[in-house]
PDB file of N, CA and C in Angstrom:
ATOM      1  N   UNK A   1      -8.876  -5.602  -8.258  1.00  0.00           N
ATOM      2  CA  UNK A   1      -8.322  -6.919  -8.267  1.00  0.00           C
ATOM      3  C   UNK A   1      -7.415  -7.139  -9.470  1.00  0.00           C
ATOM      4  N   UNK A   2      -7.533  -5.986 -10.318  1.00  0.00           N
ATOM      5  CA  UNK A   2      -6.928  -6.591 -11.314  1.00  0.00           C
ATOM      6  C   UNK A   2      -5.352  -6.590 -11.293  1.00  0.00           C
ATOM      7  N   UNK A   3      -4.908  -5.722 -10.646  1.00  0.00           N
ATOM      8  CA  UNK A   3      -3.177  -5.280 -10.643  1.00  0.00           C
ATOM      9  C   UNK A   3      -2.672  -6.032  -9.429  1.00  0.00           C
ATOM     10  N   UNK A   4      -3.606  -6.978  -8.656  1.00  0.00           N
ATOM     11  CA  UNK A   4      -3.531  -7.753  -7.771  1.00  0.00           C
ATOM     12  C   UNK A   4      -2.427  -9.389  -8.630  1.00  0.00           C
ATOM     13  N   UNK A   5      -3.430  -9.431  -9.573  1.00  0.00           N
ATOM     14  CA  UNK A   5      -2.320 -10.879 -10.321  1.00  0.00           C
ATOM     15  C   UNK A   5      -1.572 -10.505 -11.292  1.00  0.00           C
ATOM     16  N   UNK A   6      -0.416 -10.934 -11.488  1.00  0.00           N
ATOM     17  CA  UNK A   6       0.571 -10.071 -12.753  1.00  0.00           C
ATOM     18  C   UNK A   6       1.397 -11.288 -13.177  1.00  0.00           C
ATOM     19  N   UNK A   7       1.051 -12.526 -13.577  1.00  0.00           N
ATOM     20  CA  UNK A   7       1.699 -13.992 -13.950  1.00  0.00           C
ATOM     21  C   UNK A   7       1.910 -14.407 -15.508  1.00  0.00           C
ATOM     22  N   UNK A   8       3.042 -14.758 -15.574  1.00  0.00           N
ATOM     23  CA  UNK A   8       3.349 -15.278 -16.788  1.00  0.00           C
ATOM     24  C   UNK A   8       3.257 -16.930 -16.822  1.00  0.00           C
ATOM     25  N   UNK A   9       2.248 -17.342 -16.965  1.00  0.00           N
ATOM     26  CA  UNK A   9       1.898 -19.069 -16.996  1.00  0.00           C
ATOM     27  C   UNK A   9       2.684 -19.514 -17.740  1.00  0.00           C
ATOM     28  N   UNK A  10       3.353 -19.505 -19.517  1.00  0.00           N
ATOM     29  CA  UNK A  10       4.356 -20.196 -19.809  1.00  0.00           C
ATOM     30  C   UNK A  10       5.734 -20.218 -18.960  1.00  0.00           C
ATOM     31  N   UNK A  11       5.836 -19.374 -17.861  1.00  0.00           N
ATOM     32  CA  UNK A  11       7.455 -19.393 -16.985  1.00  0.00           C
ATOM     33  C   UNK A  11       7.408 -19.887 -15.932  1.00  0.00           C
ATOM     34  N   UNK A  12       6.426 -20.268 -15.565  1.00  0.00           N
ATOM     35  CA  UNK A  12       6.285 -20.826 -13.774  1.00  0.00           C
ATOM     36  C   UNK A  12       5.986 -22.391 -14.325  1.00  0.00           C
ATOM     37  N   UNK A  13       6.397 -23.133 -13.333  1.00  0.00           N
ATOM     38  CA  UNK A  13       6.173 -24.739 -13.018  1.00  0.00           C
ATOM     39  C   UNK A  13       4.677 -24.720 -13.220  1.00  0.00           C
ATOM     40  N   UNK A  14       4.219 -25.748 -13.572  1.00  0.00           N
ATOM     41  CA  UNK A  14       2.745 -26.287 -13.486  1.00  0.00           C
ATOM     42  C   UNK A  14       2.273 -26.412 -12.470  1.00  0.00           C
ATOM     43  N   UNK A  15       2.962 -26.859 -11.870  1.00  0.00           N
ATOM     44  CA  UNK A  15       1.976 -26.810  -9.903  1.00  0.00           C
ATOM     45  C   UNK A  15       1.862 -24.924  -9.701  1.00  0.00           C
ATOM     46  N   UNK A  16       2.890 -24.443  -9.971  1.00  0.00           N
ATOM     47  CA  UNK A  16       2.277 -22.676  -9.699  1.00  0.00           C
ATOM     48  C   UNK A  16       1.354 -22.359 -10.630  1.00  0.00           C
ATOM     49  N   UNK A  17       1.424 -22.122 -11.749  1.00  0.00           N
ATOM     50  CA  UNK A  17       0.330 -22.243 -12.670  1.00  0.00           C
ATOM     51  C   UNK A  17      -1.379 -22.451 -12.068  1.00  0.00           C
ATOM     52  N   UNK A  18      -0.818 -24.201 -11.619  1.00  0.00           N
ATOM     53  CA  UNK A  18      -2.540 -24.354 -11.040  1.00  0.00           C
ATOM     54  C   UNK A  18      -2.735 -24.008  -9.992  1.00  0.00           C
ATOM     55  N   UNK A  19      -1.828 -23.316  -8.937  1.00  0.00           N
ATOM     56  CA  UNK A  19      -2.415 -22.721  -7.867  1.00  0.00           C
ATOM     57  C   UNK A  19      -2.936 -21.459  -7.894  1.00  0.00           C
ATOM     58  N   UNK A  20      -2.147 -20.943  -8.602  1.00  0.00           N
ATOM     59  CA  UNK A  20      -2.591 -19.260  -9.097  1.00  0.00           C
ATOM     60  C   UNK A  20      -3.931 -19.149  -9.684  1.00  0.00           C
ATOM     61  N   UNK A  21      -4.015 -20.155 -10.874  1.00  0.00           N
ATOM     62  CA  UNK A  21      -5.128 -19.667 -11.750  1.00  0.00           C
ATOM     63  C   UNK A  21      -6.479 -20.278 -10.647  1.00  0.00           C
ATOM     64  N   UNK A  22      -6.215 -21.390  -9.887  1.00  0.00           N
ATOM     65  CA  UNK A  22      -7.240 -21.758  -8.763  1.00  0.00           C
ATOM     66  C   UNK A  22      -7.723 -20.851  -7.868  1.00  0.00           C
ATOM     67  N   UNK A  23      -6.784 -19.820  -7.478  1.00  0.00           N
ATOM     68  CA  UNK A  23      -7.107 -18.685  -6.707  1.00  0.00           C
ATOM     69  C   UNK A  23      -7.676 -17.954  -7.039  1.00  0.00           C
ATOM     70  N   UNK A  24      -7.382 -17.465  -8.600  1.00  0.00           N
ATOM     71  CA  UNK A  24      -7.916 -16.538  -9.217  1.00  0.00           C
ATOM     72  C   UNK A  24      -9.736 -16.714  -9.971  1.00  0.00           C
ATOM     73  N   UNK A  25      -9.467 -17.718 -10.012  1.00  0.00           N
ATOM     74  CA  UNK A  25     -10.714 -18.252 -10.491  1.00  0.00           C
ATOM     75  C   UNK A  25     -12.006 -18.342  -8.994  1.00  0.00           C
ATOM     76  N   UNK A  26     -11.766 -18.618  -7.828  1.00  0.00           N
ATOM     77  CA  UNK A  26     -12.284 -18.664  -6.907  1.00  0.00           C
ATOM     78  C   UNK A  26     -12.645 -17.112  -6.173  1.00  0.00           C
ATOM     79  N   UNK A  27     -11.587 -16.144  -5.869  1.00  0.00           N
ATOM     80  CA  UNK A  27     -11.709 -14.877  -5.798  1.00  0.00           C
ATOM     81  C   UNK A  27     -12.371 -13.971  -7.140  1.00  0.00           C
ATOM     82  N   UNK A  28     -11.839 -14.279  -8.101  1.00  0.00           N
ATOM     83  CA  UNK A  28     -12.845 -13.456  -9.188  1.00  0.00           C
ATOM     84  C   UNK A  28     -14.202 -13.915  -8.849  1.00  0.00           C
ATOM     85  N   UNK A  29     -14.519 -14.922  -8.493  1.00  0.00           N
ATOM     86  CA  UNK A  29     -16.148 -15.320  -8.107  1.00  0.00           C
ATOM     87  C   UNK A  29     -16.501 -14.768  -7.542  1.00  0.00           C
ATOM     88  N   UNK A  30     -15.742 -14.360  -6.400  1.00  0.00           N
ATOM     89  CA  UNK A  30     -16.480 -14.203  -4.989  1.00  0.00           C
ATOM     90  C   UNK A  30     -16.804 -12.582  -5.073  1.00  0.00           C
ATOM     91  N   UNK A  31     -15.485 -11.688  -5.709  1.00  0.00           N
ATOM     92  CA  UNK A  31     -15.873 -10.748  -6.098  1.00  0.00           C
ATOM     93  C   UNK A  31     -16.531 -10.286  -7.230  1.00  0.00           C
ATOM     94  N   UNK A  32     -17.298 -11.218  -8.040  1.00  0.00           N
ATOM     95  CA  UNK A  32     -17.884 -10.816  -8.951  1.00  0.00           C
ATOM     96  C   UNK A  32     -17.160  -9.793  -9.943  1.00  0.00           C
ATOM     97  N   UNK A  33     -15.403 -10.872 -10.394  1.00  0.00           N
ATOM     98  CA  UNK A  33     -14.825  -9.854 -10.835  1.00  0.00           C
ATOM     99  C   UNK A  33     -14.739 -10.625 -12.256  1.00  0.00           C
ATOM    100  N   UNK A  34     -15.536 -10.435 -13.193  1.00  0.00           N
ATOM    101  CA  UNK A  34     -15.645 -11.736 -14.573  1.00  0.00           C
ATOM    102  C   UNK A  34     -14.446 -11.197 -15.607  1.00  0.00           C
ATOM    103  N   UNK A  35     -14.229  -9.846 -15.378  1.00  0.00           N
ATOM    104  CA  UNK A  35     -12.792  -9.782 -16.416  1.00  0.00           C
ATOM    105  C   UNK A  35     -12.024 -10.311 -16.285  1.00  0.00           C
ATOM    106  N   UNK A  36     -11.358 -10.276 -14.890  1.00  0.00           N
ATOM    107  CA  UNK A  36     -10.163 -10.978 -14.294  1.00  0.00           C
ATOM    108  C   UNK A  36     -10.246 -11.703 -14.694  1.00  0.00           C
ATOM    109  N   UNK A  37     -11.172 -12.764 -14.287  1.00  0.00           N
ATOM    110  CA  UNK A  37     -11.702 -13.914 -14.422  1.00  0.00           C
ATOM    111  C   UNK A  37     -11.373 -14.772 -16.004  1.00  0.00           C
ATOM    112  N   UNK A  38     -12.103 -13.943 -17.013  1.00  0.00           N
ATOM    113  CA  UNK A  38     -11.829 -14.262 -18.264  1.00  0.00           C
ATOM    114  C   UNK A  38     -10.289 -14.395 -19.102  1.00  0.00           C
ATOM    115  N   UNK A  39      -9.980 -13.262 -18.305  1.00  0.00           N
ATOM    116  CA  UNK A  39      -8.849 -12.367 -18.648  1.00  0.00           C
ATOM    117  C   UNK A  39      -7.632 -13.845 -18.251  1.00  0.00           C
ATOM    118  N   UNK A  40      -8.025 -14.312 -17.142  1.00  0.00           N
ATOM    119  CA  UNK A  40      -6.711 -15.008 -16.274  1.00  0.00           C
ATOM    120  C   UNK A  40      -7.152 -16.615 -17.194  1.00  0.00           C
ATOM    121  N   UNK A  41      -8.527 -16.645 -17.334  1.00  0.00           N
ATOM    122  CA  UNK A  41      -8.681 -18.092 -17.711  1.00  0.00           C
ATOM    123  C   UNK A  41      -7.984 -18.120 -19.430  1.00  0.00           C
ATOM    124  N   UNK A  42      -8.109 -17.380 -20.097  1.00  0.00           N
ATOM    125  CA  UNK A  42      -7.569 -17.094 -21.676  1.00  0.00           C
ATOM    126  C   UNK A  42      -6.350 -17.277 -21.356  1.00  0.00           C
ATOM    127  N   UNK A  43      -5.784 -16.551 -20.437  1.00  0.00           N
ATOM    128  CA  UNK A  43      -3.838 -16.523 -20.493  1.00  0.00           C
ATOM    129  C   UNK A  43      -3.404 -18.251 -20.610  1.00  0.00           C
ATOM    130  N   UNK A  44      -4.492 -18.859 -19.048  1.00  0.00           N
ATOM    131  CA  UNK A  44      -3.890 -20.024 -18.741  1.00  0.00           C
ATOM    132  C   UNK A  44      -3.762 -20.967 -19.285  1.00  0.00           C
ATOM    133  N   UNK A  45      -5.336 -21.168 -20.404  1.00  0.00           N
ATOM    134  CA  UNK A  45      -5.169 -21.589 -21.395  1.00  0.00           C
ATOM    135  C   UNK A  45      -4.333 -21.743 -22.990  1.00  0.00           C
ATOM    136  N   UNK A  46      -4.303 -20.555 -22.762  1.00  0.00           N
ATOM    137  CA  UNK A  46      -3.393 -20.493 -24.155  1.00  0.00           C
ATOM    138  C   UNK A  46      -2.068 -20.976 -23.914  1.00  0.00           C
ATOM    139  N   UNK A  47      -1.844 -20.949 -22.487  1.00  0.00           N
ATOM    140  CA  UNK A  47       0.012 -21.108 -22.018  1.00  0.00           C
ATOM    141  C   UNK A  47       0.048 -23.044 -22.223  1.00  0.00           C
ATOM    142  N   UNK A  48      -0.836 -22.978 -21.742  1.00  0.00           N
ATOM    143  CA  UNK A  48      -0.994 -24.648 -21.058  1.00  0.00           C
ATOM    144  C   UNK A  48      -1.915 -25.672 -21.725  1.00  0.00           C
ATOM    145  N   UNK A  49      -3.022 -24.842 -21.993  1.00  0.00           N
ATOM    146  CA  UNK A  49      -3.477 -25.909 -23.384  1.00  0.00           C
ATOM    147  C   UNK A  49      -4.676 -27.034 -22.116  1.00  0.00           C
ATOM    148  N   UNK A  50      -4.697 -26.447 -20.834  1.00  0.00           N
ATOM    149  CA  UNK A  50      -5.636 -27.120 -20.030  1.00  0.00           C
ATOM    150  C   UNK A  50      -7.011 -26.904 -19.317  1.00  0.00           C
ATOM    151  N   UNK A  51      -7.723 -27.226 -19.855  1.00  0.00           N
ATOM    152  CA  UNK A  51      -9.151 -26.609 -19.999  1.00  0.00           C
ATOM    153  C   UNK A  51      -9.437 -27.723 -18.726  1.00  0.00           C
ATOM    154  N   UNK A  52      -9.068 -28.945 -18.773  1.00  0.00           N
ATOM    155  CA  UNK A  52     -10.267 -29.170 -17.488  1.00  0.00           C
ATOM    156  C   UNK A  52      -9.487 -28.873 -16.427  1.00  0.00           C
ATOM    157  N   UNK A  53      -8.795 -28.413 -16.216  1.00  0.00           N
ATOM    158  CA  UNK A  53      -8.573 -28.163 -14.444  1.00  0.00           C
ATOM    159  C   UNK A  53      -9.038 -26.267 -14.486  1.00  0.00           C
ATOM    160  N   UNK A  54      -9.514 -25.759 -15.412  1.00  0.00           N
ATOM    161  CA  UNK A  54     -10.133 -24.493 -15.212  1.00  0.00           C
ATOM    162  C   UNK A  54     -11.702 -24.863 -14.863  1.00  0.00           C
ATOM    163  N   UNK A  55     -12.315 -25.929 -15.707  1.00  0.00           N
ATOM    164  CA  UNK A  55     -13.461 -26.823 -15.128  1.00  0.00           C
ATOM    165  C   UNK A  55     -13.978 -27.393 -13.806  1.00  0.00           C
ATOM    166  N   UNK A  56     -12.487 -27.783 -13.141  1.00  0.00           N
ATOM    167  CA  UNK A  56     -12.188 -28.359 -12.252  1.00  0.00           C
ATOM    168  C   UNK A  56     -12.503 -27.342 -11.044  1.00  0.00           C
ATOM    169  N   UNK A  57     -11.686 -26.418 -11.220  1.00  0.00           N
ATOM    170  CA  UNK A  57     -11.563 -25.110  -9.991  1.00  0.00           C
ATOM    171  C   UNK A  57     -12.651 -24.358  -9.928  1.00  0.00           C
ATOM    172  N   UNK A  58     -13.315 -24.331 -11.641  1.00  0.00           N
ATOM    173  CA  UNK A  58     -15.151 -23.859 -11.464  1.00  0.00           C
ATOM    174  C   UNK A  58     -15.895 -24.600 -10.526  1.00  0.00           C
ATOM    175  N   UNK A  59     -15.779 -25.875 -10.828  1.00  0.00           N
ATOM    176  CA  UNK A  59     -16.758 -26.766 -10.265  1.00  0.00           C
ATOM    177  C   UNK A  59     -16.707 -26.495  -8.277  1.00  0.00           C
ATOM    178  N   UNK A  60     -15.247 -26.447  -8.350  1.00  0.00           N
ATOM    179  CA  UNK A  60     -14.861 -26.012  -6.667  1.00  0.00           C
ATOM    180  C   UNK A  60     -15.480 -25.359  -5.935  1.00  0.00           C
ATOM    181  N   UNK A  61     -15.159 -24.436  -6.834  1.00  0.00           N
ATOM    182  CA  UNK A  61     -16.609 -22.603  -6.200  1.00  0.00           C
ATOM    183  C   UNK A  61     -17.551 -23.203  -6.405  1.00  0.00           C
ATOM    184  N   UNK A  62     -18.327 -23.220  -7.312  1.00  0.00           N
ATOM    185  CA  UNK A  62     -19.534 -23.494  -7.781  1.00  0.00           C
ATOM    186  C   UNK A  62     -20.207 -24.510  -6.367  1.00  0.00           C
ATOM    187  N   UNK A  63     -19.922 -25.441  -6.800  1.00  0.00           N
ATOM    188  CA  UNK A  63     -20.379 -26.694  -5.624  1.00  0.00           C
ATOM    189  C   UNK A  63     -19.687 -26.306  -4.084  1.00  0.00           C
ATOM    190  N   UNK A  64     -19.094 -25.428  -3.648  1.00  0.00           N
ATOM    191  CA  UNK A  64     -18.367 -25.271  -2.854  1.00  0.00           C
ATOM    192  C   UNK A  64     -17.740 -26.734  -1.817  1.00  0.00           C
ATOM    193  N   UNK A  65     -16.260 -27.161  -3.332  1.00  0.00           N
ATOM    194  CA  UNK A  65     -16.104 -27.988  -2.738  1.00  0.00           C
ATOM    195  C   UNK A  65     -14.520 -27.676  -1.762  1.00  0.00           C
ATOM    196  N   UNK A  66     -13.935 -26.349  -2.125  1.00  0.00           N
ATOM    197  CA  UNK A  66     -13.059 -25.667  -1.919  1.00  0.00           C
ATOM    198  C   UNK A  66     -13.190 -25.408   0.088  1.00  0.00           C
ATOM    199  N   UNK A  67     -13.941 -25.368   0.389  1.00  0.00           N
ATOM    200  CA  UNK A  67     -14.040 -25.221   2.039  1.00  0.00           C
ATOM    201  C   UNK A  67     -13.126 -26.159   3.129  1.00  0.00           C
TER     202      UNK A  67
END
């Protein structure tokens, strides 16, 4: 999964941003893939400075509100 996402979050619009890292955050779950996972949530943050919509997209999976 990992050579699967290859995104630069400071260059894309904010709506791509949160769709990507939403995906990624939901599929790293499912595959029990926590590097990615970490790996994609550090980038997005550092680009964007937005911690609750990484909260947000947890909570999605988590509660499976994503269906």
């Amino acid at each position: 999964m990992n050579s699967k996402y290859s995104i630069d979050f400071e260059t894309v619009t904010p709506r791509i941003a949160e769709r990507v890292i939403r995906d990624i955050i939901h599929e790293s779950f499912r595959a029990k893939d926590y590097k990615t996972l970490s790996n994609a949530v550090r980038n997005y943050v550092q680009a964007t400075g937005d911690v609750r919509k990484i909260r947000l997209y947890m909570n999605e999976y988590i509660y499976g509100l994503d269906a």
